[in-house]
C-alpha atoms as a PDB file:
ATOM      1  CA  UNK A   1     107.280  27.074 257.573  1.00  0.00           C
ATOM      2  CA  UNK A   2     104.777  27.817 254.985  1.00  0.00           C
ATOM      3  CA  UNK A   3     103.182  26.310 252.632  1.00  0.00           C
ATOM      4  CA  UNK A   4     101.771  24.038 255.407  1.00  0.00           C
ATOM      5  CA  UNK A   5     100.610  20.979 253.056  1.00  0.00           C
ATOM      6  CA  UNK A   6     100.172  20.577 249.085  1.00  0.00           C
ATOM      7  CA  UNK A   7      96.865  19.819 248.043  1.00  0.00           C
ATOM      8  CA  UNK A   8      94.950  19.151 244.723  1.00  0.00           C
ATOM      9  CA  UNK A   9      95.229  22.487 243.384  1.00  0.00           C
ATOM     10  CA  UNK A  10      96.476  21.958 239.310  1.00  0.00           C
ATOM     11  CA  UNK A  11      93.608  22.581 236.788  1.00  0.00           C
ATOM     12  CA  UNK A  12      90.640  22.643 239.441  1.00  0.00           C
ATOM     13  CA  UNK A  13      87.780  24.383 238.713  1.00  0.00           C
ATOM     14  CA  UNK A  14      86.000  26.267 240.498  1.00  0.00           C
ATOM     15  CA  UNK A  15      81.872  28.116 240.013  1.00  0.00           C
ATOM     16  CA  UNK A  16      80.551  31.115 241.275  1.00  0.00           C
ATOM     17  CA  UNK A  17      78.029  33.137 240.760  1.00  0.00           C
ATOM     18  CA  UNK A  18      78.378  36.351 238.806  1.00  0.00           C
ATOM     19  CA  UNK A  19      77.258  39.858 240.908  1.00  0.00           C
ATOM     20  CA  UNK A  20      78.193  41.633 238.520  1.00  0.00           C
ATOM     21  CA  UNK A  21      78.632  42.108 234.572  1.00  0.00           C
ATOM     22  CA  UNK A  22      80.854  39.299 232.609  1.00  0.00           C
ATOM     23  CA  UNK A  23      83.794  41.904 232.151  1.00  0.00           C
ATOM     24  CA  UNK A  24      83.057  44.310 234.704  1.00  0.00           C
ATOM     25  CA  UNK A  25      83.166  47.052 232.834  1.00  0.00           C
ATOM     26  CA  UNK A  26      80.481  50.115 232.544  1.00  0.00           C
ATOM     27  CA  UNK A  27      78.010  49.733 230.529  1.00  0.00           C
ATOM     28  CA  UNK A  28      78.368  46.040 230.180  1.00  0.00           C
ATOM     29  CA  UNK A  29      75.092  44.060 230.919  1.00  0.00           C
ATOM     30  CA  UNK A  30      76.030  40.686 229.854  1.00  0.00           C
ATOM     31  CA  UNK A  31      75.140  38.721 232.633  1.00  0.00           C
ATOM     32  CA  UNK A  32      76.116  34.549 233.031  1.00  0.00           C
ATOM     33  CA  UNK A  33      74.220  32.333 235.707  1.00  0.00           C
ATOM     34  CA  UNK A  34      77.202  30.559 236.642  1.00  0.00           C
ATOM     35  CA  UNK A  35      81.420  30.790 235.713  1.00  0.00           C
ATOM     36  CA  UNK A  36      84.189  28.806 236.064  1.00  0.00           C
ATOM     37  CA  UNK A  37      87.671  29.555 236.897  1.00  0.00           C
ATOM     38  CA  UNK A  38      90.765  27.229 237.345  1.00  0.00           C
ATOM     39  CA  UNK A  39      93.845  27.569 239.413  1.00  0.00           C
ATOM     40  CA  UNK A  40      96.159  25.940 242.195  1.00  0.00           C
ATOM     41  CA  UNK A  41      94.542  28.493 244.168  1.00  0.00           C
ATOM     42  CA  UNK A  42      91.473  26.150 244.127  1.00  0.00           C
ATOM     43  CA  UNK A  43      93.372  23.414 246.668  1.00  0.00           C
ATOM     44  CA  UNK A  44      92.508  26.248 249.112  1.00  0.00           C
ATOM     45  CA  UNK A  45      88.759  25.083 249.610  1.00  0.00           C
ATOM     46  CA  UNK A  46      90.002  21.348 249.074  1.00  0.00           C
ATOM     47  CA  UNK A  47      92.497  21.765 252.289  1.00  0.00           C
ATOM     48  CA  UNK A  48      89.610  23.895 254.472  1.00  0.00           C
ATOM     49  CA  UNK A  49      87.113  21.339 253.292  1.00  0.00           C
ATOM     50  CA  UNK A  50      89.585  18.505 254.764  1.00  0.00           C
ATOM     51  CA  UNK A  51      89.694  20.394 257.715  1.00  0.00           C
ATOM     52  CA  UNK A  52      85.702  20.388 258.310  1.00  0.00           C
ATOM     53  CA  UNK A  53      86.095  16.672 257.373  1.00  0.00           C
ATOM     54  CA  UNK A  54      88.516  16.059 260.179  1.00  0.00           C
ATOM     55  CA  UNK A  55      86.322  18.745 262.730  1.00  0.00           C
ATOM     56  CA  UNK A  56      83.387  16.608 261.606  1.00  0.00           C
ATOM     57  CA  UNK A  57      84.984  13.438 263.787  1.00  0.00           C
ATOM     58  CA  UNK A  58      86.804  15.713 266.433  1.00  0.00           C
ATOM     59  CA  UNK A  59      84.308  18.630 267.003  1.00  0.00           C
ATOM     60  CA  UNK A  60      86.140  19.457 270.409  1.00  0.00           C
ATOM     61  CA  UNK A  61      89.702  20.118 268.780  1.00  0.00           C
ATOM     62  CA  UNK A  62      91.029  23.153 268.624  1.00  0.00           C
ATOM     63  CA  UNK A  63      92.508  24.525 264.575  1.00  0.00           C
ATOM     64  CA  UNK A  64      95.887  24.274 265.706  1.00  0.00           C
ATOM     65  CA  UNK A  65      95.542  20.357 266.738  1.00  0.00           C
ATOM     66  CA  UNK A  66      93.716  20.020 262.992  1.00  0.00           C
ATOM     67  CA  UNK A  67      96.694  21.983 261.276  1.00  0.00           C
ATOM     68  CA  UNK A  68      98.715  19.193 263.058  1.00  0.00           C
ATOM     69  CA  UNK A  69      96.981  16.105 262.109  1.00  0.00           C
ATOM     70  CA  UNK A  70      96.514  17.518 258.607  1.00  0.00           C
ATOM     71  CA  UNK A  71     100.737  18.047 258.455  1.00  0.00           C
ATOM     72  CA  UNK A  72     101.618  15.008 260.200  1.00  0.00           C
ATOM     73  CA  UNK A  73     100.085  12.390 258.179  1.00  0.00           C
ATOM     74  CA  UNK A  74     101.015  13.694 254.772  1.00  0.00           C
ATOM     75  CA  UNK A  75     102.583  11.795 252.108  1.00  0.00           C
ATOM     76  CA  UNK A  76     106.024  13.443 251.807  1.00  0.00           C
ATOM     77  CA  UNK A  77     107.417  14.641 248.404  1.00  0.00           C
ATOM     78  CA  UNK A  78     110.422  14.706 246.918  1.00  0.00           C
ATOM     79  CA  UNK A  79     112.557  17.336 246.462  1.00  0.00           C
ATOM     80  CA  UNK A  80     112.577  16.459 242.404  1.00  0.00           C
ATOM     81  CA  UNK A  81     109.181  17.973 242.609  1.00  0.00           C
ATOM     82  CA  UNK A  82     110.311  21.626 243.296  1.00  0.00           C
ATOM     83  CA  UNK A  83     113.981  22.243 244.556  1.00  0.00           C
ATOM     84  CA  UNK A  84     112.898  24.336 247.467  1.00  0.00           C
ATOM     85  CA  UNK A  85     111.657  21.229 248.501  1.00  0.00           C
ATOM     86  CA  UNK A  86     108.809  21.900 251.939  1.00  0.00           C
ATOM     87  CA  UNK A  87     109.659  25.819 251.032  1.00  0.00           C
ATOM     88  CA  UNK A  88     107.101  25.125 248.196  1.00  0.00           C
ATOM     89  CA  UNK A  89     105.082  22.030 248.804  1.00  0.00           C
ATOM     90  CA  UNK A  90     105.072  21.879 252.870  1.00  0.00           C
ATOM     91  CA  UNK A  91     104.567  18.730 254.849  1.00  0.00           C
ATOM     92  CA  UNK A  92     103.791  17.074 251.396  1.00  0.00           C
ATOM     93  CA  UNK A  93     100.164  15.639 249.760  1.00  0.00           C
ATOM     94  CA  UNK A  94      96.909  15.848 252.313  1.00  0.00           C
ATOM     95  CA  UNK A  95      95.557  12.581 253.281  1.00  0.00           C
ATOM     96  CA  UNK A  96      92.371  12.984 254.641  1.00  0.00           C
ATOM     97  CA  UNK A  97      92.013  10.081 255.323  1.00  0.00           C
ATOM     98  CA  UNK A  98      94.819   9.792 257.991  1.00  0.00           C
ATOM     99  CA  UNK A  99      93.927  12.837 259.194  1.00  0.00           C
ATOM    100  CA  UNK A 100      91.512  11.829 261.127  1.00  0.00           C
ATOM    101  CA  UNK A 101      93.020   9.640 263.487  1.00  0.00           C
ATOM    102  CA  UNK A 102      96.908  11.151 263.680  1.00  0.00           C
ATOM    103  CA  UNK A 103      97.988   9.673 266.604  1.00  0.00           C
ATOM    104  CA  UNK A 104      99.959  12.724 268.270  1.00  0.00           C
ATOM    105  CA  UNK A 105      98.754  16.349 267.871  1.00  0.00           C
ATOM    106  CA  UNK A 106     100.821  19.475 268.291  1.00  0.00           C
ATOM    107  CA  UNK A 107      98.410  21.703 270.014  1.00  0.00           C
ATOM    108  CA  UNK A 108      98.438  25.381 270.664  1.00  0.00           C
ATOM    109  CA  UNK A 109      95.802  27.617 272.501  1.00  0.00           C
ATOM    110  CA  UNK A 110      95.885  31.847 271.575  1.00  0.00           C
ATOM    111  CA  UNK A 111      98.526  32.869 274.152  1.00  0.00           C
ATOM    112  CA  UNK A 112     100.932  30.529 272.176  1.00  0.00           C
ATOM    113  CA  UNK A 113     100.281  32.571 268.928  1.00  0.00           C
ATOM    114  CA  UNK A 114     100.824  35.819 270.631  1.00  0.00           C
ATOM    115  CA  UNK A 115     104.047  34.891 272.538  1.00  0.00           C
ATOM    116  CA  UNK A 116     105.556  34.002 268.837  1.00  0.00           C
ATOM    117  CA  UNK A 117     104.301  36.793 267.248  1.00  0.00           C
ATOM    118  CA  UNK A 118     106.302  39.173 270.001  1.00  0.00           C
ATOM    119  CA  UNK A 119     109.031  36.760 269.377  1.00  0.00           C
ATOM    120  CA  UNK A 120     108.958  37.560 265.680  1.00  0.00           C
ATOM    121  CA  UNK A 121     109.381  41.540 266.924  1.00  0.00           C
ATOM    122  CA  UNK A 122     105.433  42.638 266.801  1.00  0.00           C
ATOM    123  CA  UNK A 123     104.819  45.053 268.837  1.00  0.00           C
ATOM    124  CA  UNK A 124     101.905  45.336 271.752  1.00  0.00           C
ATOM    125  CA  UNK A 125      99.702  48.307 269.913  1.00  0.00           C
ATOM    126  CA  UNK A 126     100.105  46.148 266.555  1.00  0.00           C
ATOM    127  CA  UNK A 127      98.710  42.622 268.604  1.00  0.00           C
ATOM    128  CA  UNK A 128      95.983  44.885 270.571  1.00  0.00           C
ATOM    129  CA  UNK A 129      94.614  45.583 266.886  1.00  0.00           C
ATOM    130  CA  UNK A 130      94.792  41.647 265.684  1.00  0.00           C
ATOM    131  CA  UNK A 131      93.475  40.164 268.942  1.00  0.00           C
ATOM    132  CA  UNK A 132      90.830  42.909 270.184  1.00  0.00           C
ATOM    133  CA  UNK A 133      92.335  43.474 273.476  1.00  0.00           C
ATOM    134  CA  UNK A 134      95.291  45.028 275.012  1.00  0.00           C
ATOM    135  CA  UNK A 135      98.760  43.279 275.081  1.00  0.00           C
ATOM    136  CA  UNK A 136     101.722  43.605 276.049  1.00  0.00           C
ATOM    137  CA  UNK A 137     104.918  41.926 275.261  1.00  0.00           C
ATOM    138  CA  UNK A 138     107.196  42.448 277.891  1.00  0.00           C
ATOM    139  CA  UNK A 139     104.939  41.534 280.662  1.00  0.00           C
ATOM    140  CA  UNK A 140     104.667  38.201 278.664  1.00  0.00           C
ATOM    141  CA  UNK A 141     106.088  34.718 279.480  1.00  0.00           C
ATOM    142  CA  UNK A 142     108.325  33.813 276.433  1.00  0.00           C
ATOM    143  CA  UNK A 143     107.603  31.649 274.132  1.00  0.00           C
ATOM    144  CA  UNK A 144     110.041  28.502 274.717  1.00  0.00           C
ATOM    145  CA  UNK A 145     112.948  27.345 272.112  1.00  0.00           C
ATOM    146  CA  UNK A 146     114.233  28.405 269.030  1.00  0.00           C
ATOM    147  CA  UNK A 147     111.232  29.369 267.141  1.00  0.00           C
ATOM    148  CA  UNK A 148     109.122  30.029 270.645  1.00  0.00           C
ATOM    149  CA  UNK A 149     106.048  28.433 268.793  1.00  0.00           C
ATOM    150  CA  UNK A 150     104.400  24.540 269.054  1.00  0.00           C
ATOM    151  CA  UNK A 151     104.725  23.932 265.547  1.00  0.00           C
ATOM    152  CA  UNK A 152     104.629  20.574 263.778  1.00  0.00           C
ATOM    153  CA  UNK A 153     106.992  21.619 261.702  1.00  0.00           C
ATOM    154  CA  UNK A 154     110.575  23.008 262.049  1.00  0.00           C
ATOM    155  CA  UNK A 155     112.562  25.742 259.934  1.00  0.00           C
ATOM    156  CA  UNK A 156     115.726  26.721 260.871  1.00  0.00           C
ATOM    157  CA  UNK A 157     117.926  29.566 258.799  1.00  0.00           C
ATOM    158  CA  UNK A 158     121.858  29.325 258.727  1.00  0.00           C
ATOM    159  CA  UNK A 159     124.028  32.212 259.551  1.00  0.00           C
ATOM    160  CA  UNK A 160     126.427  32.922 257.133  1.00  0.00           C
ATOM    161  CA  UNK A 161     128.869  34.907 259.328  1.00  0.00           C
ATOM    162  CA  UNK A 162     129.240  31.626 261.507  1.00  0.00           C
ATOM    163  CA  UNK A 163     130.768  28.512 260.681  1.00  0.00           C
ATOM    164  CA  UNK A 164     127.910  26.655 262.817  1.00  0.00           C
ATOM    165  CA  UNK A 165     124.678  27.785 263.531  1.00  0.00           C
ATOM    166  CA  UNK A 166     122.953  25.916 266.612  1.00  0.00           C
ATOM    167  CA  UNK A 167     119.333  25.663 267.317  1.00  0.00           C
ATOM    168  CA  UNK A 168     117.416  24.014 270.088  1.00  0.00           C
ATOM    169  CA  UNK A 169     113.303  23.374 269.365  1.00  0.00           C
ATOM    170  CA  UNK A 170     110.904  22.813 271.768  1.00  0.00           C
ATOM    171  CA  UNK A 171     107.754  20.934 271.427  1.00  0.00           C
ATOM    172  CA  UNK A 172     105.169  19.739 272.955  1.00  0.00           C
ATOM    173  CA  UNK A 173     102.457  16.622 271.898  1.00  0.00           C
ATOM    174  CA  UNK A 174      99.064  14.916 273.116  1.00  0.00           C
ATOM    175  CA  UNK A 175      98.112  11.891 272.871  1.00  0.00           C
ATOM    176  CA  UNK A 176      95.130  11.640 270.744  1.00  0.00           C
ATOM    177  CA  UNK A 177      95.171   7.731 269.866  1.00  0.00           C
ATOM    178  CA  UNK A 178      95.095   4.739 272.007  1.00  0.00           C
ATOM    179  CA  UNK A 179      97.211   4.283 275.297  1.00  0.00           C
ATOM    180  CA  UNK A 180      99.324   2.652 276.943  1.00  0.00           C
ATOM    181  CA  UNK A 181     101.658   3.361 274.543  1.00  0.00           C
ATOM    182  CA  UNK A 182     105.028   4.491 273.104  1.00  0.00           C
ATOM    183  CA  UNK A 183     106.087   6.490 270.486  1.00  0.00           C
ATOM    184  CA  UNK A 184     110.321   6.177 269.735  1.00  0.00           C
ATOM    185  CA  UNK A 185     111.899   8.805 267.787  1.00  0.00           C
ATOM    186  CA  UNK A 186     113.539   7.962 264.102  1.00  0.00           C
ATOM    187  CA  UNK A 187     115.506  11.150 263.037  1.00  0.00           C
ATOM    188  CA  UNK A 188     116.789  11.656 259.766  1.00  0.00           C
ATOM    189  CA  UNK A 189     119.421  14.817 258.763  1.00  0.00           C
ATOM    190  CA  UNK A 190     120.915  15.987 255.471  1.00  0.00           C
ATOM    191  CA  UNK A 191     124.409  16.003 254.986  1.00  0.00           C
ATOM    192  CA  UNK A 192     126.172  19.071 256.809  1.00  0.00           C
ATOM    193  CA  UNK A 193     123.206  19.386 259.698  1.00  0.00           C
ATOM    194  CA  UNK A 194     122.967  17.133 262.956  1.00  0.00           C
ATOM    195  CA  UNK A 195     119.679  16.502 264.553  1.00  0.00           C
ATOM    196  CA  UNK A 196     119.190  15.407 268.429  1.00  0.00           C
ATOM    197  CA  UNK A 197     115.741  14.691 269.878  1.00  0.00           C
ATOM    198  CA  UNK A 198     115.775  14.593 273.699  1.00  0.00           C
ATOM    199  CA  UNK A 199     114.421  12.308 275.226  1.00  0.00           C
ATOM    200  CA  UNK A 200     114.335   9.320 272.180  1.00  0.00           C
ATOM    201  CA  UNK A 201     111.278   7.907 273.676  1.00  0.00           C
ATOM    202  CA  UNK A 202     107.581   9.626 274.832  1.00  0.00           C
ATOM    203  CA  UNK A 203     105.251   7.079 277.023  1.00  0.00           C
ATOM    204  CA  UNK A 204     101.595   8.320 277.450  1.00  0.00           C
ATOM    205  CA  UNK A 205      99.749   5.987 279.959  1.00  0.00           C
ATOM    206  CA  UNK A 206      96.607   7.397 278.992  1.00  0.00           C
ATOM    207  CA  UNK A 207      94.804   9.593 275.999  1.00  0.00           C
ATOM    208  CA  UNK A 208      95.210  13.577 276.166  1.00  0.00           C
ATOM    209  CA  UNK A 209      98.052  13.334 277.949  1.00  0.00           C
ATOM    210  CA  UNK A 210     101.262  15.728 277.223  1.00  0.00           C
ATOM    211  CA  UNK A 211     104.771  15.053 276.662  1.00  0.00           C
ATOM    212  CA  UNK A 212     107.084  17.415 275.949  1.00  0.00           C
ATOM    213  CA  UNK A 213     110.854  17.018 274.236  1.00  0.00           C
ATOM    214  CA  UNK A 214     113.407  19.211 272.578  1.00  0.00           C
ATOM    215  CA  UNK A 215     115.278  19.483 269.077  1.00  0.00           C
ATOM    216  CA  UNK A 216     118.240  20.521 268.437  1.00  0.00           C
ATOM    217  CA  UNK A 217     119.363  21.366 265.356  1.00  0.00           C
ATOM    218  CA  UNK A 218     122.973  22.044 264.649  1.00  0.00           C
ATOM    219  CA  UNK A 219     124.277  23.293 260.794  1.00  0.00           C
ATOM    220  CA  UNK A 220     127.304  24.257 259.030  1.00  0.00           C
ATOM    221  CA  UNK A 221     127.514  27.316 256.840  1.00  0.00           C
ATOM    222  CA  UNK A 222     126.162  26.344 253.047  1.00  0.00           C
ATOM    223  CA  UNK A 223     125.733  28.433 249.917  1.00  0.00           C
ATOM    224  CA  UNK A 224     123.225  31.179 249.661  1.00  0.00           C
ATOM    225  CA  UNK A 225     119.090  30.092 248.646  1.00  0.00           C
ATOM    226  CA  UNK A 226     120.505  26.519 249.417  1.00  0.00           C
ATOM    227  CA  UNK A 227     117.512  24.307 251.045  1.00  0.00           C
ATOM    228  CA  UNK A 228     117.996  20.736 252.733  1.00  0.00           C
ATOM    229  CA  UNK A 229     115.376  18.725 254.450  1.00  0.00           C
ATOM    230  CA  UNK A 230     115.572  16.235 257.223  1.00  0.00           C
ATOM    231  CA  UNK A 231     112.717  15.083 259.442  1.00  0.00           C
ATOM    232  CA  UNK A 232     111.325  13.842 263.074  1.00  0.00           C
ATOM    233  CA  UNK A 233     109.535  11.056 263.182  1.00  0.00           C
ATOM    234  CA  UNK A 234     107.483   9.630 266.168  1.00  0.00           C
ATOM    235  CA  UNK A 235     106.703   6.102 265.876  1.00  0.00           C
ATOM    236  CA  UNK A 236     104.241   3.592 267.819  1.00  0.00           C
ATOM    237  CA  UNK A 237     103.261   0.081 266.422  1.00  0.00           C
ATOM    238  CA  UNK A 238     100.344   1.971 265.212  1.00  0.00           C
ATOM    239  CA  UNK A 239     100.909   5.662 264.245  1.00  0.00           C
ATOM    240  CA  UNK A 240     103.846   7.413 262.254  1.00  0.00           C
ATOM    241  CA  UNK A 241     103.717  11.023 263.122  1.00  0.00           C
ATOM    242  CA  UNK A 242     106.361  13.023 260.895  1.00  0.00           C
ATOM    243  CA  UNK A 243     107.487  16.597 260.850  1.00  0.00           C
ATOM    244  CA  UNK A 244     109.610  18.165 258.087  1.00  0.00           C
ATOM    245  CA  UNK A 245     112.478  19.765 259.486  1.00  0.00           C
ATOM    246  CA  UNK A 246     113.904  22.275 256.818  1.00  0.00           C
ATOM    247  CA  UNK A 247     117.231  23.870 256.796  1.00  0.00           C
ATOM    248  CA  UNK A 248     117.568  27.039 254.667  1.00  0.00           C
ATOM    249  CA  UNK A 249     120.401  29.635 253.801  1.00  0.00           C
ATOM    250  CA  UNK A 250     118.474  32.689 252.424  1.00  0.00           C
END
């Protein structure tokens, strides 16, 4: 699901310094010191710097368990904002502060990238290129679920030649916050789509351990460039991890 997260990104501005001529053009030799440019493309460097900021306390975690704690602790947004809802603002607004100490991460180490990119239909010459050394697909263990990918987030697109599309997610989380302890699920589904989570419950008896559980999505036919959202939530009396699950007809 992309975007990932919403970030400060409305009006920002943003210096650099010139290399070249104010305009660009030949024969132009106005030169400025410093210029400023504004854009919601500036929440990019906002969002990496958040990520440095949350590196900065966990130097050993990898950028898959940082996307995680970034997505799970967001403040969600409503879909008044934008009516492709997590299709246009993600998980919802950063919260560095949150960030830092997530509770559960959804981690993911390079052989989980490439066994969802050959899910996606990439082919082994095209990976060789991206990774800088040989793979091949077949000779690959599959990704596992729906999506074959440890995402903490969930997308799911309805078929419209079938009257019920059915989906089954699987994840896997560690254990980054205090133990012994229990997280319990809380699931919440838009009209039209049921949402299982199996098992209900994860127990971690000590820190960095794994758990792993399925999703399974199940959703009736809707109109076309129709988007509804729903979401997982793991709960323990002292984190609430969430993860946007968003159901789209395209």
């Amino acid at each position: 699901m992309q975007p990932d997260i919403a970030a400060p990104g409305v009006n920002i501005l943003a210096s650099y310094t010139l290399r070249k001529s104010i305009t660009g053009l030949k024969g132009d030799t106005q030169f400025s010191e410093f210029t400023l440019m504004s854009g919601t493309s500036m929440s990019c460097p906002h969002v990496a710097g958040v990520a440095a900021y949350v590196k900065s306390f966990h130097p050993d975690w990898t950028p898959a368990a940082i996307r995680s704690a970034i997505i799970t602790t967001a403040k969600p947004m409503s879909k008044r904002v934008d009516k492709e809802a997590e299709l246009a603002f993600g998980a919802g607004q950063v919260n560095p502060t949150k960030a830092v100490n997530p509770g559960l991460v959804y981690d993911m180490d390079d052989l989980g990238y490439i066994q969802f990119l050959c899910h996606e239909g990439y082919n082994g010459s095209a990976l060789s290129v991206l990774v800088g050394h040989p793979i091949n697909c077949t000779s690959l263990v599959p990704g596992l679920g729906h999506d074959a990918i440890n995402y903490p987030t969930i997308q799911f697109n309805v078929k419209k030649d079938k009257e019920t599309t059915l989906g089954v997610f699987r994840r896997r989380v560690t254990n980054v916050g205090s133990a012994p302890t229990i997280f319990n699920a809380t699931i919440t589904a838009p009209k039209g789509v049921e949402i299982t989570v199996k098992p209900t419950s994860l127990v971690f008896s000590k820190t960095m351990q794994t758990r792993s559980f399925k999703v399974v999505v199940k959703a009736k036919t809707m109109p076309s460039m129709n988007v509804v959202s729903g979401s997982l939530v793991w709960r323990s009396p002292r984190y609430i991890v969430r993860s946007p699950i968003v159901v789209y007809s395209p």
